[in-house]
N, C-alpha and C. Protein backbone atom coordinates (compact mmCIF):
# COMPACT_ATOMS: atom_id res chain seq x y z
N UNK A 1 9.48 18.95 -5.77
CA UNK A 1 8.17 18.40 -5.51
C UNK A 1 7.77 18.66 -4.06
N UNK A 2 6.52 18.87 -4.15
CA UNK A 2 6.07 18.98 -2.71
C UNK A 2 6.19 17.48 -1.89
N UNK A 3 6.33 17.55 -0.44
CA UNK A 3 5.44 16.06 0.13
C UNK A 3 4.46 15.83 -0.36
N UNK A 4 3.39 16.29 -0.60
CA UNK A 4 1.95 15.68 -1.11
C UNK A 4 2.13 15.25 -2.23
N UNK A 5 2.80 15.74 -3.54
CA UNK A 5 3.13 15.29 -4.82
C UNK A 5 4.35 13.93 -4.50
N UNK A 6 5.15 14.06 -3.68
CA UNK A 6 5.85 12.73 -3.68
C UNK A 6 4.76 11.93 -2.87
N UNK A 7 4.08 11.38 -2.14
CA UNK A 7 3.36 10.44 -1.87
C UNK A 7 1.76 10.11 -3.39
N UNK A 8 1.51 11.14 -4.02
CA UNK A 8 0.77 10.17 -4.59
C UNK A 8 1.76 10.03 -5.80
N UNK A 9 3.15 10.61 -6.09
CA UNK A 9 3.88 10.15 -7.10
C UNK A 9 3.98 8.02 -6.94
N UNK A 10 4.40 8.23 -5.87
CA UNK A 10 4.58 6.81 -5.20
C UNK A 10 3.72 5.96 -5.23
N UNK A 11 2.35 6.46 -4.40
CA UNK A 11 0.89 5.65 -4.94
C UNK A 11 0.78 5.67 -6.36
N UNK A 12 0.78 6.27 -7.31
CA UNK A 12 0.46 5.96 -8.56
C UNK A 12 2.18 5.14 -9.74
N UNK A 13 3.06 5.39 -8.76
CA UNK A 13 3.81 3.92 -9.27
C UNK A 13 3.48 2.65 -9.67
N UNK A 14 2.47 2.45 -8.17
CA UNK A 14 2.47 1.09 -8.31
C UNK A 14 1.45 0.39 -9.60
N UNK A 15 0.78 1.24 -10.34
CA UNK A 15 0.20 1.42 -11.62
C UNK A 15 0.89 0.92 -12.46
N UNK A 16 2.16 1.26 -12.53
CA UNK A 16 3.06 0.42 -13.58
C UNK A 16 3.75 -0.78 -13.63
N UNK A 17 3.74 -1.36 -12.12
CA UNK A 17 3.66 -2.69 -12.12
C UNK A 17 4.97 -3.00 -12.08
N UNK A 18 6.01 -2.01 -11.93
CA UNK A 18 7.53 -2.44 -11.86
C UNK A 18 8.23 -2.02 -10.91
N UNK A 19 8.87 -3.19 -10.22
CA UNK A 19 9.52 -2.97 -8.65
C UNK A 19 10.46 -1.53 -8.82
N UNK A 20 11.05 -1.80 -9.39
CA UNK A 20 12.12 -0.35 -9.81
C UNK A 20 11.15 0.98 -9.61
N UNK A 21 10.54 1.15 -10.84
CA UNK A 21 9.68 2.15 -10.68
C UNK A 21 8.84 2.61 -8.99
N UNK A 22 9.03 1.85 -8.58
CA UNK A 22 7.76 1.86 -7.19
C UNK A 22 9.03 2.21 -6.17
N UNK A 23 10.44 1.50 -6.39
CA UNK A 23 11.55 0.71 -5.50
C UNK A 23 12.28 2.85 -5.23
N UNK A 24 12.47 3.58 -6.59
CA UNK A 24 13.25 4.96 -6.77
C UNK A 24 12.16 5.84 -5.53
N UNK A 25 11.06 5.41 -5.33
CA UNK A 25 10.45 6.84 -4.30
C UNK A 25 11.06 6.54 -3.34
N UNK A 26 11.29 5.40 -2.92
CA UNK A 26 12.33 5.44 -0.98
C UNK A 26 13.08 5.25 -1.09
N UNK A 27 13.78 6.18 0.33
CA UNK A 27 15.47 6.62 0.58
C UNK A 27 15.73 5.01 0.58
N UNK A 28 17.26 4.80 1.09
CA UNK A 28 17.79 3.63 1.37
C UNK A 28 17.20 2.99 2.26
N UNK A 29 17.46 4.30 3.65
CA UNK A 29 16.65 3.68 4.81
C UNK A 29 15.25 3.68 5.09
N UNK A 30 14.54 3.42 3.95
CA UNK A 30 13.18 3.13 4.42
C UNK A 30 12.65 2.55 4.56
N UNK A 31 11.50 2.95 5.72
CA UNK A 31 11.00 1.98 7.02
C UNK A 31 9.34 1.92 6.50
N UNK A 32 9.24 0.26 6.09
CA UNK A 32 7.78 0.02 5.74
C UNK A 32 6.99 -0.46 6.96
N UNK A 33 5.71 -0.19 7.27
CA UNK A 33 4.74 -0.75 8.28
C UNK A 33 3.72 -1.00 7.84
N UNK A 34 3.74 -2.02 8.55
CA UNK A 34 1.99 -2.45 8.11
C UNK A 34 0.95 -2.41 10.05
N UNK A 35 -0.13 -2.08 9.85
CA UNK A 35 -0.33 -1.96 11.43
C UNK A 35 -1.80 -3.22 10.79
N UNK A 36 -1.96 -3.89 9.84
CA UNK A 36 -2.99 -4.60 9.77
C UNK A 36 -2.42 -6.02 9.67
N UNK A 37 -3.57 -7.20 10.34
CA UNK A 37 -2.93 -8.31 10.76
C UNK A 37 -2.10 -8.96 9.64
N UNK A 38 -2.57 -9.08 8.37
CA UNK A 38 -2.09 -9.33 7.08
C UNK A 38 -1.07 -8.99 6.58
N UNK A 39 -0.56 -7.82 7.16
CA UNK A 39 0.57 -7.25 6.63
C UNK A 39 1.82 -7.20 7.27
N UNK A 40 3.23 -7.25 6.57
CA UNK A 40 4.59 -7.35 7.35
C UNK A 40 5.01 -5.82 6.69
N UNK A 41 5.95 -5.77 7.57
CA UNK A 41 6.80 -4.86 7.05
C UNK A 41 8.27 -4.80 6.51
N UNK A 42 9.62 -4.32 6.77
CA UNK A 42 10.47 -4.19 6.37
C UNK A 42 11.18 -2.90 6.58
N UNK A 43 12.73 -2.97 6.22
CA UNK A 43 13.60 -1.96 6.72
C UNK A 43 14.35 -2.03 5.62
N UNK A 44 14.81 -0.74 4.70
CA UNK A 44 15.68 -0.89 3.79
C UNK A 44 15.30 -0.87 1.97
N UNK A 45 15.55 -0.31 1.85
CA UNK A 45 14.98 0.19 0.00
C UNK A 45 15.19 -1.30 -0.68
N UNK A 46 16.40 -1.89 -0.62
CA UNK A 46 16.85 -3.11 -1.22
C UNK A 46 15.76 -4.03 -0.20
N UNK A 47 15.89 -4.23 0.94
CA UNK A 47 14.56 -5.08 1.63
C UNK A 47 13.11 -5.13 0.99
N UNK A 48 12.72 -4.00 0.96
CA UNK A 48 11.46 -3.81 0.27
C UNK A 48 11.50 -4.20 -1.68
N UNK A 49 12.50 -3.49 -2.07
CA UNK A 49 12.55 -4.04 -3.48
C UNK A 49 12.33 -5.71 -3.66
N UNK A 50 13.04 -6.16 -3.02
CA UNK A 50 13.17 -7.45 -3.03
C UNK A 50 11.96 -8.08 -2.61
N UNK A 51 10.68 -7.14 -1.80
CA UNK A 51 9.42 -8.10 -2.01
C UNK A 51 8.65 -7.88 -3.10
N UNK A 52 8.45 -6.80 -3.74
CA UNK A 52 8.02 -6.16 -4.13
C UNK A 52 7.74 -6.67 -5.37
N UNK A 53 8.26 -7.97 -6.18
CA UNK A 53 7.92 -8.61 -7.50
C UNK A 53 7.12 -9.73 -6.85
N UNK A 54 6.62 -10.01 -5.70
CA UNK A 54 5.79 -11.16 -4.99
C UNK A 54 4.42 -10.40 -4.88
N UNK A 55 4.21 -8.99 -4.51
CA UNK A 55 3.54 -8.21 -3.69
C UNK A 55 2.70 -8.31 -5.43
N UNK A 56 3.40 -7.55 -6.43
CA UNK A 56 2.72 -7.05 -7.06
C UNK A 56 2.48 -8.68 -8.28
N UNK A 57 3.17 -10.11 -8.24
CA UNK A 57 2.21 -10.99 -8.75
C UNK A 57 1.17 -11.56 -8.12
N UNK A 58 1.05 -11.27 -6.86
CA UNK A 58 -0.21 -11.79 -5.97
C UNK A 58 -1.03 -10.63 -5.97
N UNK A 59 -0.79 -9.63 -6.32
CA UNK A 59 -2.02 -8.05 -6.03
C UNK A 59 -1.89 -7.95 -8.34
N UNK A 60 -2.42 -8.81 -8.81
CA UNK A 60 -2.31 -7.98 -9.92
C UNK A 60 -2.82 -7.18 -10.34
N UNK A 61 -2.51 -6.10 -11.22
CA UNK A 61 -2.86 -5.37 -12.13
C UNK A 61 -3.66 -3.93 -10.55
N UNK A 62 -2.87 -4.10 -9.38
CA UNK A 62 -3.08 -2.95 -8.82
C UNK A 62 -2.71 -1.43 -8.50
N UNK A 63 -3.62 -0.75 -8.10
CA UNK A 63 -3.62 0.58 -8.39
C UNK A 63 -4.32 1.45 -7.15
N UNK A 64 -3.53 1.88 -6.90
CA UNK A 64 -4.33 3.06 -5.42
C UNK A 64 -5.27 4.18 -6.39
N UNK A 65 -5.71 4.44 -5.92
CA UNK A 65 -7.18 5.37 -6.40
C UNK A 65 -6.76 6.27 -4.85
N UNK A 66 -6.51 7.34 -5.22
CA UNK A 66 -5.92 8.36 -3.74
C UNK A 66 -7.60 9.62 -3.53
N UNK A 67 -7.99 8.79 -2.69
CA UNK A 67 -9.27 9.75 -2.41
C UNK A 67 -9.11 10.94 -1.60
N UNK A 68 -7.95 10.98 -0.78
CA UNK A 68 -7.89 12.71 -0.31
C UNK A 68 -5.79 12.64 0.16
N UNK A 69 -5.02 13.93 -0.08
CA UNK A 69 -4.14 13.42 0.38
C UNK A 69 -4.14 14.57 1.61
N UNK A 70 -3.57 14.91 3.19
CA UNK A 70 -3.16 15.81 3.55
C UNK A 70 -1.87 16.32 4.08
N UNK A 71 -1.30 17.21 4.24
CA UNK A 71 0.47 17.29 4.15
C UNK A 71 0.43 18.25 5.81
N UNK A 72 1.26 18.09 6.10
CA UNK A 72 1.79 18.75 7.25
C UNK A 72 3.41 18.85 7.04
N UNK A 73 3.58 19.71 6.52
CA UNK A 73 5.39 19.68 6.69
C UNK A 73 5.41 18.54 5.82
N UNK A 74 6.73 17.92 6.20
CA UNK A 74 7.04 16.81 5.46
C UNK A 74 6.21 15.54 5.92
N UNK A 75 5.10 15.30 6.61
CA UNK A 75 4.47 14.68 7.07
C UNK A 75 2.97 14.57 6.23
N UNK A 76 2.69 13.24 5.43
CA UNK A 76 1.71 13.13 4.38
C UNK A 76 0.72 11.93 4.55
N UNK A 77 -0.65 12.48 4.78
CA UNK A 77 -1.59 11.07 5.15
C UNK A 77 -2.25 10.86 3.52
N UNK A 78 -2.55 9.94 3.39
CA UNK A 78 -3.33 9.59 1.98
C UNK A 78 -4.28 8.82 1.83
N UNK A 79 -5.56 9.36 1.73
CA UNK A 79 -6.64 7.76 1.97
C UNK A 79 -6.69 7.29 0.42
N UNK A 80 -6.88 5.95 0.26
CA UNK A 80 -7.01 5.61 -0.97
C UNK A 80 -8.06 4.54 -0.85
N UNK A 81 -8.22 3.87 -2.04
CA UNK A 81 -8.70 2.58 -2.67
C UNK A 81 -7.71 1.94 -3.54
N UNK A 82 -7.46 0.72 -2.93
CA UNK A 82 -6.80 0.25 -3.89
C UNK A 82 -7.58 -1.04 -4.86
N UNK A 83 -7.24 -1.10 -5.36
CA UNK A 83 -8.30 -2.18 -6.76
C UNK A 83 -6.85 -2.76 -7.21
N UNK A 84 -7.29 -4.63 -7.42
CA UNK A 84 -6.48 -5.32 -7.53
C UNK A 84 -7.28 -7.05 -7.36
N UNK A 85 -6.52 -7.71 -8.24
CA UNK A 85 -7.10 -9.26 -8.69
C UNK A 85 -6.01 -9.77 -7.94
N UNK A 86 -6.81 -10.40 -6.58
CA UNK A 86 -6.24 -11.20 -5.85
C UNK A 86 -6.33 -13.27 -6.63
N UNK A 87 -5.41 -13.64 -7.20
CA UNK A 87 -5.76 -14.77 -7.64
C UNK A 87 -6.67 -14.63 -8.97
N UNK A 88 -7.76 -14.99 -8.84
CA UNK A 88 -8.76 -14.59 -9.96
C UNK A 88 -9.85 -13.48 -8.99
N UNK A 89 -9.92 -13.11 -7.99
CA UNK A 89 -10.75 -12.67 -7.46
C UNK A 89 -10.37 -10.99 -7.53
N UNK A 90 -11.37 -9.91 -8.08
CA UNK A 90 -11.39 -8.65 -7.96
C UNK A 90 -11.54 -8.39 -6.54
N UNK A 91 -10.65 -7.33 -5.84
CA UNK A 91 -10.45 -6.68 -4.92
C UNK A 91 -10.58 -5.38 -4.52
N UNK A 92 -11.29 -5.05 -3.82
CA UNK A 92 -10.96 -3.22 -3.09
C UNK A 92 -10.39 -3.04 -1.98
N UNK A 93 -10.07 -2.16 -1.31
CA UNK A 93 -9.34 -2.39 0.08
C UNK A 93 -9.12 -0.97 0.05
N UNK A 94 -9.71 -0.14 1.56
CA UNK A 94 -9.54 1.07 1.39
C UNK A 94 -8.35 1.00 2.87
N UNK A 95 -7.91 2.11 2.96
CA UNK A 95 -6.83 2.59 3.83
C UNK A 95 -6.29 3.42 4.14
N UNK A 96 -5.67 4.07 4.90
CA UNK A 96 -4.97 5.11 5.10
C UNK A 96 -3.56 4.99 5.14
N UNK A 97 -2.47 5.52 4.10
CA UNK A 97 -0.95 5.35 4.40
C UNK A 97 -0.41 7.09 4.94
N UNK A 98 0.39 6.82 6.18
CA UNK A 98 1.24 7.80 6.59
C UNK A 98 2.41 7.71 5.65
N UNK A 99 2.96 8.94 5.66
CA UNK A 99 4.31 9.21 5.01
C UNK A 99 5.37 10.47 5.82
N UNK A 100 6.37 9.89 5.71
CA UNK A 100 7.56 10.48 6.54
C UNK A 100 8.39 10.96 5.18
N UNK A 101 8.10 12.03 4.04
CA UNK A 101 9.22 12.55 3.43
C UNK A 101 10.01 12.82 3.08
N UNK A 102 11.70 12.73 2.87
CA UNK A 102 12.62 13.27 2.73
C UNK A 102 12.97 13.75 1.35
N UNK A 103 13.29 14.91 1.25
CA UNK A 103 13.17 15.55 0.18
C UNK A 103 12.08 14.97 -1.47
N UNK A 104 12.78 14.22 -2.04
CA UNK A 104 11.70 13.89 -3.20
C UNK A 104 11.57 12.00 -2.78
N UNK A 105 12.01 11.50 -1.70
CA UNK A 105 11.44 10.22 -1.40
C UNK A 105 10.33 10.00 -0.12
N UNK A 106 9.95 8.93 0.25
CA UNK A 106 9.63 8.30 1.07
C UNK A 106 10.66 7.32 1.85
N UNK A 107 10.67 8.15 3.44
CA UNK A 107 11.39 7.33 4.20
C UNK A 107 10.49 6.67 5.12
N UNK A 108 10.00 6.58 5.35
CA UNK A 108 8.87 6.38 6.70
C UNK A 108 7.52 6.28 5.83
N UNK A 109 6.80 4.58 6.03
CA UNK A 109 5.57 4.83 5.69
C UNK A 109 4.50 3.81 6.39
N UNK A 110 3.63 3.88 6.95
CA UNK A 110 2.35 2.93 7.75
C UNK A 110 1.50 3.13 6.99
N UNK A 111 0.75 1.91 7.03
CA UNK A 111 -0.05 1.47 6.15
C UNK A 111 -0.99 0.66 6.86
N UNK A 112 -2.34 1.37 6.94
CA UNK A 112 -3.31 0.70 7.55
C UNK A 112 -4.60 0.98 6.87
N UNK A 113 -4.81 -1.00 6.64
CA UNK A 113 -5.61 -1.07 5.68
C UNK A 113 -6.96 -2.39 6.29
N UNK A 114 -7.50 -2.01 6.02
CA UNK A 114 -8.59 -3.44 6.26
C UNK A 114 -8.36 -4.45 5.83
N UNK A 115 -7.67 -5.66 6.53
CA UNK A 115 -7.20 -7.16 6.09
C UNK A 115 -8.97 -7.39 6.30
N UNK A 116 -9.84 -7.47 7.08
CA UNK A 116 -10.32 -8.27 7.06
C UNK A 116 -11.45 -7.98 5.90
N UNK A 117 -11.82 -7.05 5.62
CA UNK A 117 -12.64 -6.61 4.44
C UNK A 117 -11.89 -7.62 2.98
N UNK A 118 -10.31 -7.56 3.17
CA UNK A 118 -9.98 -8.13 2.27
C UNK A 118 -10.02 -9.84 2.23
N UNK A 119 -10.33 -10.25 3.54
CA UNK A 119 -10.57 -11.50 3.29
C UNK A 119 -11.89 -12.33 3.29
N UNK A 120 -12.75 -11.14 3.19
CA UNK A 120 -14.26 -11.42 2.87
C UNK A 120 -14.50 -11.57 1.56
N UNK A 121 -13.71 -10.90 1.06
CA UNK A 121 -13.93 -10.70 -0.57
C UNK A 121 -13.21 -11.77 -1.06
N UNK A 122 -12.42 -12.25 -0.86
CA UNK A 122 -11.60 -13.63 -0.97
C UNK A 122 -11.54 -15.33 -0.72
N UNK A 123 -12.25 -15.14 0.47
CA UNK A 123 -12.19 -16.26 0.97
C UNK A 123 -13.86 -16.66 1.61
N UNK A 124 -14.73 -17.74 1.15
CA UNK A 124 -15.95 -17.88 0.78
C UNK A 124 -15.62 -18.45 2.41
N UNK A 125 -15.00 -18.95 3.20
CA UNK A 125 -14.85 -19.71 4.59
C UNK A 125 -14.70 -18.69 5.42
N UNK A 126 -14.22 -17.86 5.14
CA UNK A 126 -14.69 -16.18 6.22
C UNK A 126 -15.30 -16.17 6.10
N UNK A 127 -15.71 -15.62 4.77
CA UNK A 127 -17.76 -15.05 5.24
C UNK A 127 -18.85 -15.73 5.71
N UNK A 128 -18.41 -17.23 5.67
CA UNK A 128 -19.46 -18.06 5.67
C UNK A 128 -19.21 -18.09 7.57
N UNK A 129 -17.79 -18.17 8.14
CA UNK A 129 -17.79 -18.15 9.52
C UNK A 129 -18.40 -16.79 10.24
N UNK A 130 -18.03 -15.86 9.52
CA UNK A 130 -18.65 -14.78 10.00
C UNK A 130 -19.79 -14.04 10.06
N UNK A 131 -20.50 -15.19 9.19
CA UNK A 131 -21.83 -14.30 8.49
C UNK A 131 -22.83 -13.89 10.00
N UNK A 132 -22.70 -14.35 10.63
CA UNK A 132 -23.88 -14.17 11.95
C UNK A 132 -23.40 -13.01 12.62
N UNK A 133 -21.82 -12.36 12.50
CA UNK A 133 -21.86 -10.93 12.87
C UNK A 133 -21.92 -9.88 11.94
N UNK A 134 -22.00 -10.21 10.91
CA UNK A 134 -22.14 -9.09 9.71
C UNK A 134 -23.39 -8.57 8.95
């Protein structure tokens, strides 16, 4: 597989909704980031597995929608949309994830996404605090 085919192999995992399935694209040592306020990260395939049945009952029924991917070497950017029922509330959230390659996994990945877009759509006490800059 190319890098570009292993990163949206990975984005379109999370379609199936099973930690395993999502858990086989990264090496052991892989290093999750989040660079948005909302988000944590993690170190370690078993680290990340282990959030990863929380992630996906609070994001249900989500799915990256990969709107462009580009590859450099083993080096892979991917903009997406992701769509997902936060609680009862429908969600979008667009972003950009880096990817660090190793052969057919993901070792290295940042993830920067708009928390706050996502908490407009969520939370009726954001928008209502924020409405005078938006």
């Amino acid at each position: 597989m190319t890098p570009a085919e292993v990163a949206a192999g990975y984005l379109g995992a999370f379609a199936v909704g099973e930690p395993e399935a999502i858990a086989t694209w990264v090496t052991d040592d892989f290093v999750n980031e989040h660079t948005a306020a909302l988000g944590t990260g993690c170190v370690g395939r078993d680290a990340y597995r282990s959030r990863l049945p929380g992630f996906l009952a609070t994001f249900a029924d989500v799915r990256y929608d990969v709107e462009q991917i580009v590859a450099d070497g083993n080096a892979v950017m991917a903009a997406y949309t992701m769509h997902a029922t936060f609680q009862t509330t429908p969600t979008t959230v667009r972003g950009v994830m880096r990817f660090e390659v190793d052969g057919d996994q993901i070792a290295h990945r940042i993830d920067y996404w708009d928390s706050l877009q996502f908490l407009l759509q969520v939370d009726p006490d954001v928008r209502a605090s924020l409405a005078k800059w938006l």
